[in-house]
C-alpha atoms as a PDB file:
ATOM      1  CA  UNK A   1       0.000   0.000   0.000  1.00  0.00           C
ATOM      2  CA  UNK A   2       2.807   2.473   0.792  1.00  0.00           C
ATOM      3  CA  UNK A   3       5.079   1.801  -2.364  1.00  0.00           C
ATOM      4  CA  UNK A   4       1.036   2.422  -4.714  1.00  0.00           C
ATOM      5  CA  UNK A   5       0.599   5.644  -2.314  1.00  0.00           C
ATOM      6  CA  UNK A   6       3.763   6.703  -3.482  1.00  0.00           C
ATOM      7  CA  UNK A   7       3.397   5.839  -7.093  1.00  0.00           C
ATOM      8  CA  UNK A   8       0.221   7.941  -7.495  1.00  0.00           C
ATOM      9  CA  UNK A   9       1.819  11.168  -5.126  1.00  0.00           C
ATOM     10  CA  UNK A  10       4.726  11.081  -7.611  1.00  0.00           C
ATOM     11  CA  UNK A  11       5.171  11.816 -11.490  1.00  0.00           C
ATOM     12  CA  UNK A  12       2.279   9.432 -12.434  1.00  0.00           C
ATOM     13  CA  UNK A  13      -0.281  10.791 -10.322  1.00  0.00           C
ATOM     14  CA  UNK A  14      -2.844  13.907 -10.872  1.00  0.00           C
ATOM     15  CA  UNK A  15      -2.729  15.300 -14.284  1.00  0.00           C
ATOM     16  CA  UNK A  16      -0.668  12.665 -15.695  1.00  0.00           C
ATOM     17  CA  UNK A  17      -2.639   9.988 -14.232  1.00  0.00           C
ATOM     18  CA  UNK A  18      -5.901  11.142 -16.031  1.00  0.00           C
ATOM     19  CA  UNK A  19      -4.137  11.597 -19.116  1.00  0.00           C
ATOM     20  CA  UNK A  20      -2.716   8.159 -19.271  1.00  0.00           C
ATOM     21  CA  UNK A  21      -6.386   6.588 -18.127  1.00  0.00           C
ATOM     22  CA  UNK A  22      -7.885   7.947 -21.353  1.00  0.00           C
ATOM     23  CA  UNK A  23      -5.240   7.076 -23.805  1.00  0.00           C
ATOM     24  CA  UNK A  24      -5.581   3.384 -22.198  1.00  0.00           C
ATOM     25  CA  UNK A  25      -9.275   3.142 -22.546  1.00  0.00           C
ATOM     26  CA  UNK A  26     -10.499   4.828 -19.367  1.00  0.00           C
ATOM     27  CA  UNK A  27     -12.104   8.092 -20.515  1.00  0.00           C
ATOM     28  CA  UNK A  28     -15.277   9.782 -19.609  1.00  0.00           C
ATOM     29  CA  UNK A  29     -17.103   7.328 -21.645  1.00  0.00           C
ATOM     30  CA  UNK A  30     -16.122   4.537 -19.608  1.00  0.00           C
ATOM     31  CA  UNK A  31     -16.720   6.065 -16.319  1.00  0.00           C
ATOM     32  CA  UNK A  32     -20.568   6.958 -17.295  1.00  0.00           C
ATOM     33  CA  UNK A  33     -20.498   3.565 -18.835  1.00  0.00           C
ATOM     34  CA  UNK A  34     -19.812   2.271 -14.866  1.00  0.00           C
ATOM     35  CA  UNK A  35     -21.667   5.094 -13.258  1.00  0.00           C
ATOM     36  CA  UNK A  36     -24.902   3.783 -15.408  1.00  0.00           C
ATOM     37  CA  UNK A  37     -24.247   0.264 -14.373  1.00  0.00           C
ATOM     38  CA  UNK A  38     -24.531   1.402 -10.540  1.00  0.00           C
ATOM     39  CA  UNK A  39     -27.970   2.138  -8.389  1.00  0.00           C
ATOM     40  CA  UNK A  40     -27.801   5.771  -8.055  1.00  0.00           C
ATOM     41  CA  UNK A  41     -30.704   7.369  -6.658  1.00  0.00           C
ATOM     42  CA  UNK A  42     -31.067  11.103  -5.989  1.00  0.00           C
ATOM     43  CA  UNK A  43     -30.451  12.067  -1.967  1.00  0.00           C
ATOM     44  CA  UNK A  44     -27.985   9.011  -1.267  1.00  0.00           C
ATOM     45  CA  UNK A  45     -25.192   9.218   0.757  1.00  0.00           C
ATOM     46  CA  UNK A  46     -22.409   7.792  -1.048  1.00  0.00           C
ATOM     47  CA  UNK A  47     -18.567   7.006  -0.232  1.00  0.00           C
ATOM     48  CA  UNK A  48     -16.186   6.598  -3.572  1.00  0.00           C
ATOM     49  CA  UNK A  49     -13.180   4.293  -1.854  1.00  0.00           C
ATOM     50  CA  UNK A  50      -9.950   4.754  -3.649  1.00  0.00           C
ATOM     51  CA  UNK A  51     -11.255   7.656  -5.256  1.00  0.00           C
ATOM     52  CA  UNK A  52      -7.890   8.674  -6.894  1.00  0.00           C
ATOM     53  CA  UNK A  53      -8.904  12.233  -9.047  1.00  0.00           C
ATOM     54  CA  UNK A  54     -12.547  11.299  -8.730  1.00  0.00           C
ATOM     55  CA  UNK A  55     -13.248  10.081 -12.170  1.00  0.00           C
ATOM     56  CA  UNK A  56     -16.067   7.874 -11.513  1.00  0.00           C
ATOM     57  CA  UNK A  57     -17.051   9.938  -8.365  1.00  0.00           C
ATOM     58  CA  UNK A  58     -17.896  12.739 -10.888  1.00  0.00           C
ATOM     59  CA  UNK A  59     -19.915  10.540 -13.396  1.00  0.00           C
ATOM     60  CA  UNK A  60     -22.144   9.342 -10.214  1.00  0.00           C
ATOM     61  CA  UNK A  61     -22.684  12.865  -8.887  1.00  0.00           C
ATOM     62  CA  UNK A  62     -23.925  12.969 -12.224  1.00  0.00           C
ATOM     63  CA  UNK A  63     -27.157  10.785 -11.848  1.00  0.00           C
ATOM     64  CA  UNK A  64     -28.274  11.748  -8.561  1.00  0.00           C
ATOM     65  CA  UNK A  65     -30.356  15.162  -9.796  1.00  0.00           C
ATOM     66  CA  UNK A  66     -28.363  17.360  -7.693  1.00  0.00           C
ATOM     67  CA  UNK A  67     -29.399  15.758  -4.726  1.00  0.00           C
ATOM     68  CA  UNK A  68     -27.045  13.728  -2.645  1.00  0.00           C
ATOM     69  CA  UNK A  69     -23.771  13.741  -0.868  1.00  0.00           C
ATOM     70  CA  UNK A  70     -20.963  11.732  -2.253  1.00  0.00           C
ATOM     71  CA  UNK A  71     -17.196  11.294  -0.247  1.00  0.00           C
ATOM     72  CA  UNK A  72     -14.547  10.553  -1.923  1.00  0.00           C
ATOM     73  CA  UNK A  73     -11.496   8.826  -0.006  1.00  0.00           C
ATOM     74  CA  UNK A  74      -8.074   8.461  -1.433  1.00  0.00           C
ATOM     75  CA  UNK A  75      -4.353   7.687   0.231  1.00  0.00           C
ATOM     76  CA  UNK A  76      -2.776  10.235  -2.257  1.00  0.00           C
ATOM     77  CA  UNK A  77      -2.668  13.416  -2.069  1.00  0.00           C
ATOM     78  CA  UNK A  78      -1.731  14.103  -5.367  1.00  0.00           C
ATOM     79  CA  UNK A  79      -4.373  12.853  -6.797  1.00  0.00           C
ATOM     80  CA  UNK A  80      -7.010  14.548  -4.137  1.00  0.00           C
ATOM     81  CA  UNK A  81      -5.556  17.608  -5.320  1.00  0.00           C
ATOM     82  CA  UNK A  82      -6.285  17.227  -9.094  1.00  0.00           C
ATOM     83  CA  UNK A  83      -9.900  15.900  -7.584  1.00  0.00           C
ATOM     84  CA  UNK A  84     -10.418  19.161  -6.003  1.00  0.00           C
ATOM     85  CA  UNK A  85     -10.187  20.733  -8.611  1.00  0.00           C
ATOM     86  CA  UNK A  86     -12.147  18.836 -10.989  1.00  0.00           C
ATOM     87  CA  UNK A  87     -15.110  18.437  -8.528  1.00  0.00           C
ATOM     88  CA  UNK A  88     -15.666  22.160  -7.873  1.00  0.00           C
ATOM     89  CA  UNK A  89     -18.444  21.652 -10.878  1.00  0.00           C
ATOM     90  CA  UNK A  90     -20.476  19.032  -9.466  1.00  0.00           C
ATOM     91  CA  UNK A  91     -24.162  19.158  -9.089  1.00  0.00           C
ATOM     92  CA  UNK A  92     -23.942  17.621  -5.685  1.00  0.00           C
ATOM     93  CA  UNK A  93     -22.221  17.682  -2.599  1.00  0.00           C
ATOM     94  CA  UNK A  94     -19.050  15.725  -2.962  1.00  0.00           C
ATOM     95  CA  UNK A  95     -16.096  16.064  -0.129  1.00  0.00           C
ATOM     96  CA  UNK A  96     -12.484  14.632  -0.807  1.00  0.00           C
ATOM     97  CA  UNK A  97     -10.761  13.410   2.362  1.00  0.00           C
ATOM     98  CA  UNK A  98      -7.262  11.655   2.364  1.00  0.00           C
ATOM     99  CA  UNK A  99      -7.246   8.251   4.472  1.00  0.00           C
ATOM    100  CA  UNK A 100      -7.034   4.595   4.772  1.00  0.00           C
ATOM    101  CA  UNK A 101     -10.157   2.363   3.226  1.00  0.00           C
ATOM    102  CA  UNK A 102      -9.356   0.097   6.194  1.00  0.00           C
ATOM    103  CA  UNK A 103     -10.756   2.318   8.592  1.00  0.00           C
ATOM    104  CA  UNK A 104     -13.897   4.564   7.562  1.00  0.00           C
ATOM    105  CA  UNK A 105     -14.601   7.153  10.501  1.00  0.00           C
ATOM    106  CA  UNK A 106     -18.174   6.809   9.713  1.00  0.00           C
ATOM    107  CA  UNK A 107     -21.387   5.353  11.797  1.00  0.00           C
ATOM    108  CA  UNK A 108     -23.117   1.795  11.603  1.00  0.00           C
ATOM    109  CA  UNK A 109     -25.557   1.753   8.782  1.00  0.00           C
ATOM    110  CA  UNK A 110     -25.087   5.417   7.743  1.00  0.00           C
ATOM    111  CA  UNK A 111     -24.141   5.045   4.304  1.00  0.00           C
ATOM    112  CA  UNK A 112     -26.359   4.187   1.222  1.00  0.00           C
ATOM    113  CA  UNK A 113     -23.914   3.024  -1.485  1.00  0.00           C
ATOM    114  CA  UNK A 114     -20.157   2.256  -1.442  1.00  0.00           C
ATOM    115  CA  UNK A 115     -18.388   2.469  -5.228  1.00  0.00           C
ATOM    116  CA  UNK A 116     -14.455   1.277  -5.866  1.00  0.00           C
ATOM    117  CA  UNK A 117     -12.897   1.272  -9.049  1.00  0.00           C
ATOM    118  CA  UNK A 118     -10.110  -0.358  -9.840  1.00  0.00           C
ATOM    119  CA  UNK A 119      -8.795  -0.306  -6.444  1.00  0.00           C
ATOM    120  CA  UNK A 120      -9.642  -3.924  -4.719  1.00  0.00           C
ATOM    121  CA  UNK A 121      -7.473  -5.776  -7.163  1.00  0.00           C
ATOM    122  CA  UNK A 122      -4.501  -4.074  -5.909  1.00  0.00           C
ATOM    123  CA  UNK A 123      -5.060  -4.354  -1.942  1.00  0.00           C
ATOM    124  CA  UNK A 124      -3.373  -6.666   0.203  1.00  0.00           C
ATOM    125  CA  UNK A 125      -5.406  -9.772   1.623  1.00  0.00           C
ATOM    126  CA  UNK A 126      -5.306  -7.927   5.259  1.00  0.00           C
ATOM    127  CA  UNK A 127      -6.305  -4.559   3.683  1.00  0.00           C
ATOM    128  CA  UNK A 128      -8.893  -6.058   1.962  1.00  0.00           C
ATOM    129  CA  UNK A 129     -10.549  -7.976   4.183  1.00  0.00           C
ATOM    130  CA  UNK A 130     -10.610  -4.324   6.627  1.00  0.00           C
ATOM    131  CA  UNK A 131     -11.863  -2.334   4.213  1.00  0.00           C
ATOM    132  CA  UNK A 132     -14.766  -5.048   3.344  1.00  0.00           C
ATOM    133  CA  UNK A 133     -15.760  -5.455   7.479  1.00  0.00           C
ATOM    134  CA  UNK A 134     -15.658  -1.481   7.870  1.00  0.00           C
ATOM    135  CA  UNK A 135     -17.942  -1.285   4.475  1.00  0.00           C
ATOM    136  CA  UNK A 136     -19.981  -3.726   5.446  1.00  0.00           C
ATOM    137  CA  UNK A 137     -20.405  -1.968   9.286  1.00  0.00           C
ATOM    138  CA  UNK A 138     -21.254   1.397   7.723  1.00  0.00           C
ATOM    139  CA  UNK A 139     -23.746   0.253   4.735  1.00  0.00           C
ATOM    140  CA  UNK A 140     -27.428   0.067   5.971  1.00  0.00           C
ATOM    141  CA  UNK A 141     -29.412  -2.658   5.222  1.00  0.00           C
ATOM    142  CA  UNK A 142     -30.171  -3.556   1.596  1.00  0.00           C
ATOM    143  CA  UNK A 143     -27.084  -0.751   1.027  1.00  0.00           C
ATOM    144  CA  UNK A 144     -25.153  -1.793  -2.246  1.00  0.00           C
ATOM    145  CA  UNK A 145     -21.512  -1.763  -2.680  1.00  0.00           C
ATOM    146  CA  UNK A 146     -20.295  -1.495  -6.310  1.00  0.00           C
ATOM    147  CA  UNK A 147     -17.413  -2.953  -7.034  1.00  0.00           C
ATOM    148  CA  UNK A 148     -15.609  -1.506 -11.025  1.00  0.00           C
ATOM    149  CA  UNK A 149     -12.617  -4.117 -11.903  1.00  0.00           C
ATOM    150  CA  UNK A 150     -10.771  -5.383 -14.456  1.00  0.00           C
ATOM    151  CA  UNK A 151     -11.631  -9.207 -15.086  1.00  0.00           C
ATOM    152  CA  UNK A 152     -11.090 -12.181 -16.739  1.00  0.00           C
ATOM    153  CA  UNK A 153     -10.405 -10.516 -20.461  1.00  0.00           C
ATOM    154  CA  UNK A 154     -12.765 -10.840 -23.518  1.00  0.00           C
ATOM    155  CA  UNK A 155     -11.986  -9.760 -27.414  1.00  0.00           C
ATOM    156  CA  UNK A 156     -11.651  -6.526 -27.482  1.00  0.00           C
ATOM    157  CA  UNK A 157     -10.124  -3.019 -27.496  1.00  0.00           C
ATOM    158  CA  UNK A 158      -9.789  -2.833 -23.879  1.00  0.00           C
ATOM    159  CA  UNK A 159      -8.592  -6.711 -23.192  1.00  0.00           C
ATOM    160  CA  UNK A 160      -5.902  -6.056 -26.082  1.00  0.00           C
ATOM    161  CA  UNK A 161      -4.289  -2.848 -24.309  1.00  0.00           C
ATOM    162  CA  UNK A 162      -4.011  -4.619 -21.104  1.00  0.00           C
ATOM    163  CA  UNK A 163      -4.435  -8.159 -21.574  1.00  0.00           C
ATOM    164  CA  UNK A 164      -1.029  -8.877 -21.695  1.00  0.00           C
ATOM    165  CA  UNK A 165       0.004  -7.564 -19.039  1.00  0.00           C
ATOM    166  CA  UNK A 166      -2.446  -9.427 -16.661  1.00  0.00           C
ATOM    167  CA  UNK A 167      -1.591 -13.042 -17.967  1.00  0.00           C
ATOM    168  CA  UNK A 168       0.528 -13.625 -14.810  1.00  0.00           C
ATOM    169  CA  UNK A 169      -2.658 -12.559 -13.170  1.00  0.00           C
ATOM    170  CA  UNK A 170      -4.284 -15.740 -13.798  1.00  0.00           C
ATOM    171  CA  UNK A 171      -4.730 -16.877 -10.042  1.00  0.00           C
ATOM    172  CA  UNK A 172      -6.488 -13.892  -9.133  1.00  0.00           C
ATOM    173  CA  UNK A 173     -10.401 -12.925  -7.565  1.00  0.00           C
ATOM    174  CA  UNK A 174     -10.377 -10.790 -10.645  1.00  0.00           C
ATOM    175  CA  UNK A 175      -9.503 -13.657 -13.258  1.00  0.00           C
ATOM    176  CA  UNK A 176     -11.193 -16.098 -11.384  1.00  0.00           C
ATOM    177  CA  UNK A 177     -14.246 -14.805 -10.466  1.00  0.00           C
ATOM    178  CA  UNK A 178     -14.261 -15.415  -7.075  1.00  0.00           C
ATOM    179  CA  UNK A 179     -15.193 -11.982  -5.708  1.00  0.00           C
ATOM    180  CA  UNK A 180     -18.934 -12.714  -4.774  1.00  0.00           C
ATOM    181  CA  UNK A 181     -17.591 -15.577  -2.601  1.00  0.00           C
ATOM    182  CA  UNK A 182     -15.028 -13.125  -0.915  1.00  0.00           C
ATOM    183  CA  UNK A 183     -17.452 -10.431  -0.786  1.00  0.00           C
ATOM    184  CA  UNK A 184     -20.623 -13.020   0.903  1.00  0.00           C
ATOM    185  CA  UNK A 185     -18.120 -13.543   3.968  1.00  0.00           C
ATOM    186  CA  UNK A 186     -18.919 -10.029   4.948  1.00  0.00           C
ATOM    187  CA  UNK A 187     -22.697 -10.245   4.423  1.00  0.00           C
ATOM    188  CA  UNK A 188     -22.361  -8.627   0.784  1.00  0.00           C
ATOM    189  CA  UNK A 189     -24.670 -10.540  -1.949  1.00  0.00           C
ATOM    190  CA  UNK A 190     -23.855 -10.370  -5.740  1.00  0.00           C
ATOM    191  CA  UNK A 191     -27.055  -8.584  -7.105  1.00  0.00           C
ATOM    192  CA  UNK A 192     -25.833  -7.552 -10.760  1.00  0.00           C
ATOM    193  CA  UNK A 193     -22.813  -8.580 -12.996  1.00  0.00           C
ATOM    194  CA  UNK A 194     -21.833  -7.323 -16.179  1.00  0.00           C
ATOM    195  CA  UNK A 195     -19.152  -6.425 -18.333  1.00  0.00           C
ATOM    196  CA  UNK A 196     -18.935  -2.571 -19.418  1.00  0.00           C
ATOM    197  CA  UNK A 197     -15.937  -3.195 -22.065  1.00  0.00           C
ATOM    198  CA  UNK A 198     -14.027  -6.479 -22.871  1.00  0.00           C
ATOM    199  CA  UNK A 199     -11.954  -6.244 -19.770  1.00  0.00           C
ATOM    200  CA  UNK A 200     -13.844  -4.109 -16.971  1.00  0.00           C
ATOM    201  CA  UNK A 201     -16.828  -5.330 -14.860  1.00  0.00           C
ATOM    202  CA  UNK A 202     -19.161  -3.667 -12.546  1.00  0.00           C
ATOM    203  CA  UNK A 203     -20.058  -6.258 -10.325  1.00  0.00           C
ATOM    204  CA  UNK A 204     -23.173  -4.637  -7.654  1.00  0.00           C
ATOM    205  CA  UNK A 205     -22.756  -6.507  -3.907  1.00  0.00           C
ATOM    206  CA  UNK A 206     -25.956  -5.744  -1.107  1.00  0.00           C
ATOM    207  CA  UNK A 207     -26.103  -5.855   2.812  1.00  0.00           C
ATOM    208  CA  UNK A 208     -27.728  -8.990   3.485  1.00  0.00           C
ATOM    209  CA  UNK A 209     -30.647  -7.829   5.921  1.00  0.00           C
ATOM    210  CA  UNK A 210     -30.406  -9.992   8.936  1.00  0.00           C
END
């Protein structure tokens, strides 16, 4: 976590970051493509984990009629500060806070929706399972937690940019599909599943109600 923390707060992050996500196929097409694929309603309460320059934060804000709170959380602060400034246009309330997704300073059952993109594949097996207890604390019931990934790759545009590169990946929750079986240990339920390009998925998890 801290050599990734360090990777975004250096050269690669802010500016640089956003410009290399839309040459490789993550653009603002593909972020509404994942912000459609999630249930938005106006007046949630909504926490973006990993939010990095608040990309997908931005095309959520955008469905929720100008009603709604959104916050973002992010280790770097690089990449908070290009989010800052690329939020300041948002038709809802969305506050950027620099943190840990391990530990989210938030009450039981206070939050509607959770969203992480591209994040999960890249936490540690300890990390993970924290961040998934403290979302599943803070979701109420029948809250959803929307989890944007790459996955096992199709043909296509997006599989052939990165494809390649993910074929010693092969082992993986992404590759193998094993999220929803990860994700059911902490009361989250696969409700949705679909692929938004030949490589991503937006796979839609909800509180179990006890």
């Amino acid at each position: 976590m801290t050599e990734t923390r360090e990777l975004f707060n250096g050269f690669i992050g802010g500016p640089v970051y956003d410009w290399v996500a839309r040459c490789t196929g993550y653009g603002p097409a593909f972020y509404r493509r994942a912000a459609m694929a999630i249930p938005v309603r106006p007046g949630m309460t909504l926490l973006d984990l990993g939010c990095g320059t608040a990309s997908l934060t931005l095309a959520v804000a955008d469905r929720m009629d100008g009603q709604g709170r959104i916050i973002g959380i992010d280790a770097s602060a690089r990449q908070l500060e290009r989010a800052k400034k690329k939020v300041l246009s948002s038709p809802v309330s969305i506050e950027l806070r620099e943190g840990s997704v391990r530990e989210l300073a938030f009450e039981e059952s206070s939050v509607d929706g959770i969203c992480m993109c591209q994040v999960l594949h890249a936490l540690p097996d300890d990390v993970r399972a924290d961040m998934l207890g403290e979302s599943s604390r803070v979701l109420k019931k029948d809250g959803f937690f929307a989890l944007v990934d790459w996955s096992r790759p199709r043909i296509g545009y997006a599989a052939a940019v990165w494809g390649p590169s993910l074929l010693g990946s092969r082992r993986t929750h992404n590759w193998q599909g094993t999220y929803p079986t990860v994700f059911e240990a902490f009361g989250l339920d696969l409700s949705t599943d679909v692929y938004l390009d030949s490589l991503n998925r937006c796979q839609v998890f909800v509180k179990r109600s006890r």
